[in-house]
Protein backbone atom coordinates (compact mmCIF):
# COMPACT_ATOMS: atom_id res chain seq x y z
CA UNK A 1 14.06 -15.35 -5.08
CA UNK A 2 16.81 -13.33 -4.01
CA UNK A 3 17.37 -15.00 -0.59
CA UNK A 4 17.47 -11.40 1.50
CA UNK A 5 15.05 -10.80 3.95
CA UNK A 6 12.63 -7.57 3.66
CA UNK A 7 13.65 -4.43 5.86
CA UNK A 8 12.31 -4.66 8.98
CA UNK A 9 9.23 -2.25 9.39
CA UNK A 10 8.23 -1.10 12.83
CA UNK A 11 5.34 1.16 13.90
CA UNK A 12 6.11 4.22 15.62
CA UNK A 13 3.92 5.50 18.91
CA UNK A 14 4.29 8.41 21.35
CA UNK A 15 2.78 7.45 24.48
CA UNK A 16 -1.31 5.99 22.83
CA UNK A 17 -1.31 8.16 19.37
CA UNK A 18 0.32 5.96 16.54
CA UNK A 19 2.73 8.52 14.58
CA UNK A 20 4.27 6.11 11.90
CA UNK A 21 4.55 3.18 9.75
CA UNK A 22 7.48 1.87 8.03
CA UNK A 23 10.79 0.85 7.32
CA UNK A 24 13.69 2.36 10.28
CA UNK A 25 15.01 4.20 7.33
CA UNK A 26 11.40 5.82 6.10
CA UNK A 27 10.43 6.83 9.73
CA UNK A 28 13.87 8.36 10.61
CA UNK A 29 13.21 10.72 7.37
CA UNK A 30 9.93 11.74 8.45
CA UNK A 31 10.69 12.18 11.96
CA UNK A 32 14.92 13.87 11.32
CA UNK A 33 16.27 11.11 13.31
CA UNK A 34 18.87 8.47 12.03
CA UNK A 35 17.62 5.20 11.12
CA UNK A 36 19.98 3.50 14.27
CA UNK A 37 17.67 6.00 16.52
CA UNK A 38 14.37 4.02 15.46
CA UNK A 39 16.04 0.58 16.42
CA UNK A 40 16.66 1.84 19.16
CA UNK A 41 13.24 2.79 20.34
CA UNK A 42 12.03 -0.85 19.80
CA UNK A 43 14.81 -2.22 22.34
CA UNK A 44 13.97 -3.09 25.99
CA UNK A 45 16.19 -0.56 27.30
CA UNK A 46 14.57 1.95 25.68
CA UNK A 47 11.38 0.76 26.47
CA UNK A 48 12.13 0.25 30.51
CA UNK A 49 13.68 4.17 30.22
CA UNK A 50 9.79 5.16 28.54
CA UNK A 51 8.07 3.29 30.48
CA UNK A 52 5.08 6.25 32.00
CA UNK A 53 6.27 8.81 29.91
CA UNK A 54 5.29 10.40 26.86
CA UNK A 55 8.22 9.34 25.00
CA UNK A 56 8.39 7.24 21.34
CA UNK A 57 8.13 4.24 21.17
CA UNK A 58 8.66 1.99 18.09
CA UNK A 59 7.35 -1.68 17.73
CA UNK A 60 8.59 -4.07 14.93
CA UNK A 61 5.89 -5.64 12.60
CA UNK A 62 6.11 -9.68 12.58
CA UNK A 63 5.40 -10.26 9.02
CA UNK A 64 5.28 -14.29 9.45
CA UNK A 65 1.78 -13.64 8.86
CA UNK A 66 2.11 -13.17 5.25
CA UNK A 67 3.93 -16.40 4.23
């Protein structure tokens, strides 16, 4: 056991449709964003600046579950 945690993954959403899965750094590739742009969509600022609009969205996975 190496003692680091996994990445964080998130899911990514615009507005209902679910657009992606993965790490910050696998999502920002697939949607030509920086990885620091992803975190960002899963902070409450970002969310209270979305909130009734159309815009992304990303949620972190708890992965708690697994252990």
């Amino acid at each position: 056991m190496s003692g680091r945690k996994p990445p964080d993954e998130f899911a990514l959403y615009k507005g209902d449709l679910l657009v992606a899965v993965g790490t910050a750094e696998e999502i920002a590739r697939q949607q030509g964003v920086t990885a620091e742009t992803i975190r960002y969509y899963s902070t409450p600022a970002h969310r209270r600046r979305a909130s009734g609009t159309n815009r992304f969205v990303a949620v972190r996975i708890d992965r708690d579950w697994e252990r």
